[in-house]
Protein backbone atom coordinates (compact mmCIF):
# COMPACT_ATOMS: atom_id res chain seq x y z
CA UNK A 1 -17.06 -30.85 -1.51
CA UNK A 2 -17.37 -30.95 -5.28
CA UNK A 3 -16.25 -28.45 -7.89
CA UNK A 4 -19.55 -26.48 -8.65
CA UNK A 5 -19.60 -25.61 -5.00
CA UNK A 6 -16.09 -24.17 -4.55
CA UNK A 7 -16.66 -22.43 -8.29
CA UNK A 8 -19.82 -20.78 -6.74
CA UNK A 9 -17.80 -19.95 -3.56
CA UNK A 10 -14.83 -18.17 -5.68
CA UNK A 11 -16.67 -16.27 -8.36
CA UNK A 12 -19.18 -14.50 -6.01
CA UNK A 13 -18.99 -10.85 -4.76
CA UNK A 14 -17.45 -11.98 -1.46
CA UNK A 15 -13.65 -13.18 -0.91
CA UNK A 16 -13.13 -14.70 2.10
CA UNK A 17 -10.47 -15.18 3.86
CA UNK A 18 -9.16 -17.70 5.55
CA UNK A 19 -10.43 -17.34 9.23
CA UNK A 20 -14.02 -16.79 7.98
CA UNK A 21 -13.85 -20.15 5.97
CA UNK A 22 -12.96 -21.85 8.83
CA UNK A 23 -13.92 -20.19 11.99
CA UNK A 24 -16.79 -17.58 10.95
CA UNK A 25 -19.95 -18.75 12.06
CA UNK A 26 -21.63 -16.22 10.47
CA UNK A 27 -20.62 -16.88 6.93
CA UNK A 28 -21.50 -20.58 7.75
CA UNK A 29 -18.55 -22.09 5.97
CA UNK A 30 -16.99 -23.60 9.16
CA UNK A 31 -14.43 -25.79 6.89
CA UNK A 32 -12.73 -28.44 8.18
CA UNK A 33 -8.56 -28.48 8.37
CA UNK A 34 -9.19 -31.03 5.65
CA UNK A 35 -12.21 -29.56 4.16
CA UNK A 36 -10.28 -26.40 3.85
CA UNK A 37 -6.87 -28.43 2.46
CA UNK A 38 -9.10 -29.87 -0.37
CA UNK A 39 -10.41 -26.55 -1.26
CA UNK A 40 -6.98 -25.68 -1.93
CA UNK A 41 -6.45 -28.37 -4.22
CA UNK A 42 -9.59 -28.01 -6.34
CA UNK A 43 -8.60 -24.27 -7.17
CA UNK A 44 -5.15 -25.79 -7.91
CA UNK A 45 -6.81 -28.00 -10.76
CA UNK A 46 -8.95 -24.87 -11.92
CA UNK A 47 -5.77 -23.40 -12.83
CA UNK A 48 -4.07 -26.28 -14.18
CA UNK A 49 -7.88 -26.80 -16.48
CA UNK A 50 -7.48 -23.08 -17.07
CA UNK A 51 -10.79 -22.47 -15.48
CA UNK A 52 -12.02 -19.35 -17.21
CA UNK A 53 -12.20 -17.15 -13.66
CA UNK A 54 -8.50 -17.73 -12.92
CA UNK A 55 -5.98 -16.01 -14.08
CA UNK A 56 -2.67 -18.46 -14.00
CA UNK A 57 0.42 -15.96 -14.02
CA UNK A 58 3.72 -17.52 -15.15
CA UNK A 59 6.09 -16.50 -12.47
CA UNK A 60 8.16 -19.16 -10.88
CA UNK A 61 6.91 -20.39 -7.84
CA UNK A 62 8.88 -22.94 -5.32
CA UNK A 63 6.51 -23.80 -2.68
CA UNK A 64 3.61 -24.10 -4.25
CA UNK A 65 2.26 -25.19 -7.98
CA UNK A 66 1.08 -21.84 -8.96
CA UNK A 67 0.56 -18.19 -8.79
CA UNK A 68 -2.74 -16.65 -9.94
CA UNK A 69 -5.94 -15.05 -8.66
CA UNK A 70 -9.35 -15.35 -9.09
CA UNK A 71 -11.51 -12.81 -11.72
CA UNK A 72 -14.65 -13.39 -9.80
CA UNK A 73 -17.26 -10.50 -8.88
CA UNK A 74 -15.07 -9.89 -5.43
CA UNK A 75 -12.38 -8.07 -8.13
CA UNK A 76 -14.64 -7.01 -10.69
CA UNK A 77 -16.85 -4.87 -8.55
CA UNK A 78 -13.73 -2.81 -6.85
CA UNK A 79 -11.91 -2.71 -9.83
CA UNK A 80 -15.22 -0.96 -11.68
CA UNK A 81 -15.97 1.04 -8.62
CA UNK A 82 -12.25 2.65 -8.72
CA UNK A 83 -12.30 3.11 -12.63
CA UNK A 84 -15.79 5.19 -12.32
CA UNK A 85 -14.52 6.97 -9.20
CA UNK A 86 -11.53 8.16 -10.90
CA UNK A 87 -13.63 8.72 -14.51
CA UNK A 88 -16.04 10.65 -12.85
CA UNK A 89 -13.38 12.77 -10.90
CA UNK A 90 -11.45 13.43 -14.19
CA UNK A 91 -14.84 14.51 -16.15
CA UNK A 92 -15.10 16.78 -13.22
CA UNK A 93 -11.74 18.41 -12.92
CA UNK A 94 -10.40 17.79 -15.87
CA UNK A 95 -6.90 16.46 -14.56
CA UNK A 96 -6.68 13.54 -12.66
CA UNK A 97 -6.98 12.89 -8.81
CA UNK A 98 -2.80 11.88 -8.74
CA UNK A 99 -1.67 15.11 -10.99
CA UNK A 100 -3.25 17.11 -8.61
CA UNK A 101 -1.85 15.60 -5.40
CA UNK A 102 1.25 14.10 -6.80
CA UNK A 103 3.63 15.86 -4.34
CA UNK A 104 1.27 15.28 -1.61
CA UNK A 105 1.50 11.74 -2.08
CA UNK A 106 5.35 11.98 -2.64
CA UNK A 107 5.85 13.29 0.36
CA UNK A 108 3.60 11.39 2.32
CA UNK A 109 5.35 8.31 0.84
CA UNK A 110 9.05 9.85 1.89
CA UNK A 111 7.68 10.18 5.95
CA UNK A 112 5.63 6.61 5.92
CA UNK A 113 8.75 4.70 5.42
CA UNK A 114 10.07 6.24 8.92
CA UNK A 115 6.93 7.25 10.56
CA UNK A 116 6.97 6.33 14.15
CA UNK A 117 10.36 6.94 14.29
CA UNK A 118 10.46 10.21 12.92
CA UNK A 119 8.88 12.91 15.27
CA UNK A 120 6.87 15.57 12.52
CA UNK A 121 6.57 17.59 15.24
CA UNK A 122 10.03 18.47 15.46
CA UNK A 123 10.21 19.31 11.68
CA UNK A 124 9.57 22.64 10.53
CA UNK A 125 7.27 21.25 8.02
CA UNK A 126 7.62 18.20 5.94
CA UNK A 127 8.25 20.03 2.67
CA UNK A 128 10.80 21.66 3.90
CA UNK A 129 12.78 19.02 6.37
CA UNK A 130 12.93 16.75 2.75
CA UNK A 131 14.39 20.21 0.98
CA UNK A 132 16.76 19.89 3.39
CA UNK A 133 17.90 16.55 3.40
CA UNK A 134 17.84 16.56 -0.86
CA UNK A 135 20.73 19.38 -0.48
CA UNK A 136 22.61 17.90 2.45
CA UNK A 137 25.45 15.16 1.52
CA UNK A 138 26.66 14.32 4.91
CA UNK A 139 23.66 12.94 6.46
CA UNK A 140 24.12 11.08 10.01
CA UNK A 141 20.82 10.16 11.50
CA UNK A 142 19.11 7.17 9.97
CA UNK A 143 15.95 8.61 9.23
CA UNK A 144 17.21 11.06 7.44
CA UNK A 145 19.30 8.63 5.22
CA UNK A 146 16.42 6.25 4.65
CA UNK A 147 14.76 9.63 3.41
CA UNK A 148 17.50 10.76 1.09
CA UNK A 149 17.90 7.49 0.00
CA UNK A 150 13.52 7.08 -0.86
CA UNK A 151 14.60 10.52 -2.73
CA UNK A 152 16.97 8.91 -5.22
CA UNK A 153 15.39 6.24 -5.84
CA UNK A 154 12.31 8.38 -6.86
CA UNK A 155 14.43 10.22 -8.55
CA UNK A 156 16.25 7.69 -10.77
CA UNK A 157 12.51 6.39 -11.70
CA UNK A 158 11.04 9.66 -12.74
CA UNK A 159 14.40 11.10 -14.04
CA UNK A 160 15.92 8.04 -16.05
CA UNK A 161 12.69 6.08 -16.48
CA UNK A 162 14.64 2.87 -16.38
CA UNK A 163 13.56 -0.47 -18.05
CA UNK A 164 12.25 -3.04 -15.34
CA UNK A 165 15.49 -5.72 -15.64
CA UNK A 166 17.88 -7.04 -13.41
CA UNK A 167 20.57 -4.60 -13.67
CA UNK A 168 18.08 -1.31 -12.60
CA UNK A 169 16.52 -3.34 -9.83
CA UNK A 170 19.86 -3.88 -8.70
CA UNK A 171 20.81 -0.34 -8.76
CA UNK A 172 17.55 0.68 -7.20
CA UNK A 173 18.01 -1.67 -4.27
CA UNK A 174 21.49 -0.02 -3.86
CA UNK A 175 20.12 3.31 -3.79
CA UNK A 176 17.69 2.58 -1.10
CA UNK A 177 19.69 0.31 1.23
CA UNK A 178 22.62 2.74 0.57
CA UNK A 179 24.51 3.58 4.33
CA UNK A 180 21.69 1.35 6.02
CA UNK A 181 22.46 -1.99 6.33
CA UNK A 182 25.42 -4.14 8.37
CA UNK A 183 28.04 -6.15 6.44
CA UNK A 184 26.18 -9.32 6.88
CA UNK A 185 22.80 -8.10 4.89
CA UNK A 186 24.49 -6.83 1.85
CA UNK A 187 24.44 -8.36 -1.06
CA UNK A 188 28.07 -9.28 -1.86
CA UNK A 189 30.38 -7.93 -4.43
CA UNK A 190 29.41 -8.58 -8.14
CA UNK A 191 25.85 -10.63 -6.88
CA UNK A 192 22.46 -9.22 -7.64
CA UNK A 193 20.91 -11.47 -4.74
CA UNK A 194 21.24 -13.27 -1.26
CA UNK A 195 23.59 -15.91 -1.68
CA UNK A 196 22.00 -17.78 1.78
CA UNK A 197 18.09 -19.25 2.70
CA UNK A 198 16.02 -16.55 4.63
CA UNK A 199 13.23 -16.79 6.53
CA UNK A 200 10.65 -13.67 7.63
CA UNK A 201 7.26 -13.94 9.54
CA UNK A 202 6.88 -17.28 9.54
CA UNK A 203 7.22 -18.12 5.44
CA UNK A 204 10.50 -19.16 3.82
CA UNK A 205 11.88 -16.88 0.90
CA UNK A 206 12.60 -18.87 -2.10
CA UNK A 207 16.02 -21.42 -2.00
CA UNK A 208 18.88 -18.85 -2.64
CA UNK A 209 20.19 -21.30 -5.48
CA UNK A 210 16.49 -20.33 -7.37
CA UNK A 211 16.12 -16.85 -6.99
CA UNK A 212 18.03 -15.62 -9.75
CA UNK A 213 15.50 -17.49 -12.08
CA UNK A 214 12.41 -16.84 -10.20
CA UNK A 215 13.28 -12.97 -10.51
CA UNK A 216 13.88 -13.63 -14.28
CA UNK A 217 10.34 -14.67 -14.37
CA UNK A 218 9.13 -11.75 -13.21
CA UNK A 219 10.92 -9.48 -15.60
CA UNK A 220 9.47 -11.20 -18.51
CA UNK A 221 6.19 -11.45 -16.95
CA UNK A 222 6.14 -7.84 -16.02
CA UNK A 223 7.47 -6.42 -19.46
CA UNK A 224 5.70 -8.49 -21.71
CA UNK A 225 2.98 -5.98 -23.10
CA UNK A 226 0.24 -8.44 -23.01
CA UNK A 227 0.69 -9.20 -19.25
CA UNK A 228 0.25 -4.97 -19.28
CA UNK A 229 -3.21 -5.17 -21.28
CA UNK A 230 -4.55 -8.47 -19.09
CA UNK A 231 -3.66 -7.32 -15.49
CA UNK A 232 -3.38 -3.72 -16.44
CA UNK A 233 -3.08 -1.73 -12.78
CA UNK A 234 -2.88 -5.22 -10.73
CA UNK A 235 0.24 -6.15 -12.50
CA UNK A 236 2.59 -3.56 -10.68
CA UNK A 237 1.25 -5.25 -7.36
CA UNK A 238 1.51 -8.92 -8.66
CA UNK A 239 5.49 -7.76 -9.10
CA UNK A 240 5.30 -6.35 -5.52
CA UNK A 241 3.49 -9.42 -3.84
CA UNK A 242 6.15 -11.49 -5.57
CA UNK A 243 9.28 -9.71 -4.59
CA UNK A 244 8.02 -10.38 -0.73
CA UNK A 245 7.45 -14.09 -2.00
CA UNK A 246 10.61 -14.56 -3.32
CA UNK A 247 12.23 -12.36 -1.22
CA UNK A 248 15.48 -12.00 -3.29
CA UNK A 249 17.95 -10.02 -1.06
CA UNK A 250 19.09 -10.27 3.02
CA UNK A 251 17.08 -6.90 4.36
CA UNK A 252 14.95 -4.05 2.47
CA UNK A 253 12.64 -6.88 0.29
CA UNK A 254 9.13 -4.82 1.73
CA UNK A 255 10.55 -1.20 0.63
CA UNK A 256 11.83 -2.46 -3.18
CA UNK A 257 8.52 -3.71 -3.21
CA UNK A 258 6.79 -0.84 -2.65
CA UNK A 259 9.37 1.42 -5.10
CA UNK A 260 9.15 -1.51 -7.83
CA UNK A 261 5.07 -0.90 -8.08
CA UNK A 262 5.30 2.62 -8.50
CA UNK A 263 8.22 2.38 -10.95
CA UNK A 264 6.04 -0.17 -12.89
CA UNK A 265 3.22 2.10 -12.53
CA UNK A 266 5.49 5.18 -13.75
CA UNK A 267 7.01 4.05 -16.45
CA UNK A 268 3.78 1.91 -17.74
CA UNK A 269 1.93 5.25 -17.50
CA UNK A 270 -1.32 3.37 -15.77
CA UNK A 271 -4.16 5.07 -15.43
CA UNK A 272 -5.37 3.65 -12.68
CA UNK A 273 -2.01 3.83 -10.57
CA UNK A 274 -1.76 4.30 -6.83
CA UNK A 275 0.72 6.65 -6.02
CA UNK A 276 -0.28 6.60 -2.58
CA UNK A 277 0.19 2.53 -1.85
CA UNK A 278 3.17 2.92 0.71
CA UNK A 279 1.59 5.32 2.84
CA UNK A 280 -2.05 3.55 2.67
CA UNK A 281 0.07 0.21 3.96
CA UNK A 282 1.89 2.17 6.39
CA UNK A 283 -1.84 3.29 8.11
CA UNK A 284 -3.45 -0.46 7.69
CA UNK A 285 -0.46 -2.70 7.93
CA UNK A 286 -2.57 -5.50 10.10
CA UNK A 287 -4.53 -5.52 7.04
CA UNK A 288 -1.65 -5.39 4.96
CA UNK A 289 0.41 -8.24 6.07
CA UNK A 290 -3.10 -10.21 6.62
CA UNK A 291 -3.33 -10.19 3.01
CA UNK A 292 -0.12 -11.60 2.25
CA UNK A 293 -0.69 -13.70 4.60
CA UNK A 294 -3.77 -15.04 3.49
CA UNK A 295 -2.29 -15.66 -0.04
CA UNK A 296 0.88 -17.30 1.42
CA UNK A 297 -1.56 -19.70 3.28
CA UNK A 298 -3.70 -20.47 -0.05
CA UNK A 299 -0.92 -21.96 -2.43
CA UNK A 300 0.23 -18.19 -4.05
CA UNK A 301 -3.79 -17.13 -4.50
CA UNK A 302 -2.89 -13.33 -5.12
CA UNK A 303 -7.30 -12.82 -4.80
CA UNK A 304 -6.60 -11.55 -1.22
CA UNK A 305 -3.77 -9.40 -1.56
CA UNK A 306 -5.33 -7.74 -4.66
CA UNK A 307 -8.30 -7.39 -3.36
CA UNK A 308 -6.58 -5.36 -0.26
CA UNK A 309 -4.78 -3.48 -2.93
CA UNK A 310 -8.48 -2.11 -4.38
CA UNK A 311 -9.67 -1.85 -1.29
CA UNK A 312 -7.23 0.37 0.13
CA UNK A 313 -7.40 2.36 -3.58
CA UNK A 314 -11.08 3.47 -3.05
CA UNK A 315 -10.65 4.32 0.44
CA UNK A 316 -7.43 6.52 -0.07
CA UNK A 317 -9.24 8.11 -3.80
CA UNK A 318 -11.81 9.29 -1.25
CA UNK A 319 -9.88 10.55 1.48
CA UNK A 320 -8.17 12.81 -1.41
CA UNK A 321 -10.82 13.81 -2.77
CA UNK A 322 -12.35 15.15 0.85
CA UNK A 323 -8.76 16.65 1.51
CA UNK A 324 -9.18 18.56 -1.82
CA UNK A 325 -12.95 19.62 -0.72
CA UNK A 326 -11.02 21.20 3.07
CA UNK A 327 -8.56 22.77 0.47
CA UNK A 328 -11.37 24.04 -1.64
CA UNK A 329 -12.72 25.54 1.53
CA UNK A 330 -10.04 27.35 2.87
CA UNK A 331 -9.12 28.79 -0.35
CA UNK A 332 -12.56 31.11 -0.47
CA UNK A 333 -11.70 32.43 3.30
CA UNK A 334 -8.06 33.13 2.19
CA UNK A 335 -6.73 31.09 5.05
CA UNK A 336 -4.30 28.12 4.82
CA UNK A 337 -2.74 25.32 6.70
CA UNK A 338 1.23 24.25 7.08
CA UNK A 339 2.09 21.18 5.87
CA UNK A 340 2.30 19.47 9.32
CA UNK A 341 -1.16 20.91 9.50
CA UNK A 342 -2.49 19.18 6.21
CA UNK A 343 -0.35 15.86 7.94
CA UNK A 344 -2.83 15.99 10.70
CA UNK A 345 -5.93 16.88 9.11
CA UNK A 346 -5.22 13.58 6.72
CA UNK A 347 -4.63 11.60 9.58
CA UNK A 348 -7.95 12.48 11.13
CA UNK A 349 -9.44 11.67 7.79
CA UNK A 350 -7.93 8.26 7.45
CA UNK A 351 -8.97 6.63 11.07
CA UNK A 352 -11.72 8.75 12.15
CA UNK A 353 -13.79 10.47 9.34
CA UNK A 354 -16.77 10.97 11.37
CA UNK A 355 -16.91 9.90 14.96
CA UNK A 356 -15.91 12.53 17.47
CA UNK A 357 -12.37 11.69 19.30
CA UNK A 358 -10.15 13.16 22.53
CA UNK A 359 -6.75 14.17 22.28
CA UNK A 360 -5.31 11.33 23.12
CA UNK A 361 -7.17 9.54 20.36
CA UNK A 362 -5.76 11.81 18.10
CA UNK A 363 -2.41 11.36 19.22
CA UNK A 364 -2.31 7.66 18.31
CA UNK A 365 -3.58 8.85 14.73
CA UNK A 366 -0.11 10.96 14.38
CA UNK A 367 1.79 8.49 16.15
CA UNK A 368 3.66 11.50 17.44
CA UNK A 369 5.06 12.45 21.55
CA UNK A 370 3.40 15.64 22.25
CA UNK A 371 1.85 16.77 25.55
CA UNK A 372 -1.84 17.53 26.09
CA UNK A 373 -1.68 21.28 25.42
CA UNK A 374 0.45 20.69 22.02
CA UNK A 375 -2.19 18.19 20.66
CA UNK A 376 -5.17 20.68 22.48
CA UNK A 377 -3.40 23.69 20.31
CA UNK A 378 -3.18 21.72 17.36
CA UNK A 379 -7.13 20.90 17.38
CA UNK A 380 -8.10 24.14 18.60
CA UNK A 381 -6.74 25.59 15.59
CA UNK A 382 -8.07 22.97 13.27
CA UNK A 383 -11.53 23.74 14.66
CA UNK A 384 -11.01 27.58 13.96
CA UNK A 385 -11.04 27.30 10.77
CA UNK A 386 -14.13 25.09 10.99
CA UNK A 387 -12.47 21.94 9.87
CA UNK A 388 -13.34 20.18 13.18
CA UNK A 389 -16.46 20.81 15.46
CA UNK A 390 -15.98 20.49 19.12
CA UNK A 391 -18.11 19.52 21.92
CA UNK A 392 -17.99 17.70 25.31
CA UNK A 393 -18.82 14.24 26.20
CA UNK A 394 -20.40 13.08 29.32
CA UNK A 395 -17.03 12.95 31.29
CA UNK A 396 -16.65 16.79 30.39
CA UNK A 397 -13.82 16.22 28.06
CA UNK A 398 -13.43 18.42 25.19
CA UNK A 399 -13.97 16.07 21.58
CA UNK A 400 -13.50 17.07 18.21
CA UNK A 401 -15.22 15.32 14.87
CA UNK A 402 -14.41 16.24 11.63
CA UNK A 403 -16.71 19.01 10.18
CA UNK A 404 -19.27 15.97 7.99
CA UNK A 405 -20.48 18.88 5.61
CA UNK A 406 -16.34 18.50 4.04
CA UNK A 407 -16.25 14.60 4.04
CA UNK A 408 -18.88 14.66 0.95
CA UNK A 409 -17.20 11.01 -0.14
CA UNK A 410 -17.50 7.91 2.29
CA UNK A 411 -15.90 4.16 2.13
CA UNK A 412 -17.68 2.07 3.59
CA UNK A 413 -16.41 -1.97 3.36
């Protein structure tokens, strides 16, 4: 294996990952474990030759001899494809797609930090179960505490639009592990970080004796304006894939993550932000933790976890977009949905935008107990408005699809 070949292989408008390099017959890779460990190594040397395709990011690294990723076609081509999308939805409506749904994706971010233990059919409606726990002080159930908790942190973001350092992460990880973690996972009196080795899923987090310089690293790299003009909307989820790398604190390292990108994104005022990253990763997290993964196993190479990131951006721009062509619908017949309603109708969008589907199906798309008539009612409904059509398949069974003429905008990998 020589360097043109592996250039060829990382530039082009595929990425793959690492099972298709080694086990994909289809691609026709079929690496070797030592085929695939000097692969490794040659990208290493195009970053230390400062190959013009990789992008070398100085954060501190301890298992490995660099961060970076690779500006091939694989990023170029989603990165363009989301910057047109959201161009061409802005020359259209004149506001763009996250003004118009930014309480939307609030909220949907709120419930996807609990979802599957939080039952949205027992709440009156989501707007107004998180009205409720914003006035209440003396909160008991979990759930509800993790919620209040997601509040203030959103809160101290969008109210106090706090510099990125070490003494507003710290607070921020205090708001959000607030009344939700035993004695032995805090952080201790007067520390910003774990003062002990952890490991999660397999990968080490960086030697506690380290971590207060590797997160240094990452508040110069993330405040330094020209790191802002180079990565522009990656960098918020280079600081994200880096705080699960490092993994500075005991418990809570996934959900920082999550509120550190879209404080970055906030207070950077990026165009191209994401507002609705924690609730896309809480509907694809296979994919999700495949990506990290991926760049775990391939020396820090951010390509795959990016990539997922842009990925996951086109697909949830679209489902938007078709949940503001139902909205657009319903507001010429003068009807409307609840918000649990709107939950549901998203949810259908998300896994199934145009195959039909049972009941049951559609349970495991709300991740919600209900019986057979609840979920029947539900869909029944749905399809009264014509928002679903319904049919039977060859078993007799009653199955829904999503009306096509409403899902105008289609991902397709």
């Amino acid at each position: 294996m020589d360097k043109f070949d592996v250039a060829n292989l990382i530039i082009g408008e595929n990425y793959y990952p690492i099972n298709d390099l080694r086990y994909n017959q289809k691609v026709g890779i079929m690496f070797s474990k030592n085929e695939f460990e000097q692969f490794l190594k040659i990208k290493d040397q195009f970053v230390e030759e400062g190959f013009k395709h990789i992008k070398a990011l100085p954060l501190k690294t301890f298992n490995s001899r660099h961060c970076f990723y690779v500006d091939g076609l694989y990023l170029l081509q989603m990165r363009t494809e989301y910057g047109r999308l959201l161009l061409s939805d802005y020359k259209l409506n004149q506001s763009s797609l996250f003004e118009r749904n930014f309480e939307d994706m609030l909220t949907s971010r709120l419930f996807s930090e609990v979802e599957g233990t939080l039952n949205i059919e027992n709440v009156p409606t989501t707007h107004r179960r998180i009205a409720e726990i914003s006035k209440s002080e003396n909160l008991t159930e979990q759930n509800d505490i993790i919620v209040k908790n997601m509040l203030n942190a959103i809160n101290f973001i969008m109210e106090e639009k706090p510099a990125f350092n070490k003494d507003n992460l710290h607070k921020l990880y205090n708001i959000l592990s607030e009344n939700c973690l035993p004695d032995e996972l805090k952080i201790k009196d007067g520390a910003y970080y774990r003062d002990d080795d952890v490991s999660v899923g397999g990968f080490d987090g960086a030697p506690w004796q380290i971590v207060d310089e590797c997160m240094d690293s990452l508040f110069a790299f993330a405040n330094d304006p020209k790191n802002l003009k180079e990565h522009d909307e990656l960098l918020p989820f280079i600081c994200h894939y880096y705080i699960l790398y490092i993994h500075p604190f005991f418990d809570y390292n996934g959900r920082t993550a999550r509120m550190v990108s879209f404080w970055l994104n906030y207070i950077h005022k990026i165009t191209l932000a994401t507002y609705f990253m924690s609730e896309a990763i809480n509907e694809s997290k296979a994919d999700y933790y495949r990506a990290i993964t991926d760049s775990r196993n391939t020396n820090n190479d951010l390509t795959y976890f990016l990539g997922y990131i842009l990925e996951t951006s086109i697909k949830y721009s679209f489902i938007y977009k078709n949940l503001e062509e139902i909205k657009n619908m319903l507001s010429k017949t003068g009807d409307t949905l609840t918000s649990s309603e709107w939950v549901y109708v998203k949810k259908i969008i998300i896994h199934n935008p145009e195959n039909y589907f049972t009941y049951k199906t559609f349970l495991d798309y709300i991740k919600t107990q209900m019986t057979k008539q609840g979920a029947l009612k539900i869909l029944n409904n749905l399809h009264s408005y014509q928002i679903l059509e319904k049919t039977k398949n060859k078993k007799g069974e009653i199955i829904f699809r999503l009306n096509q003429k409403f899902i105008t905008y289609k991902y397709h990998k």
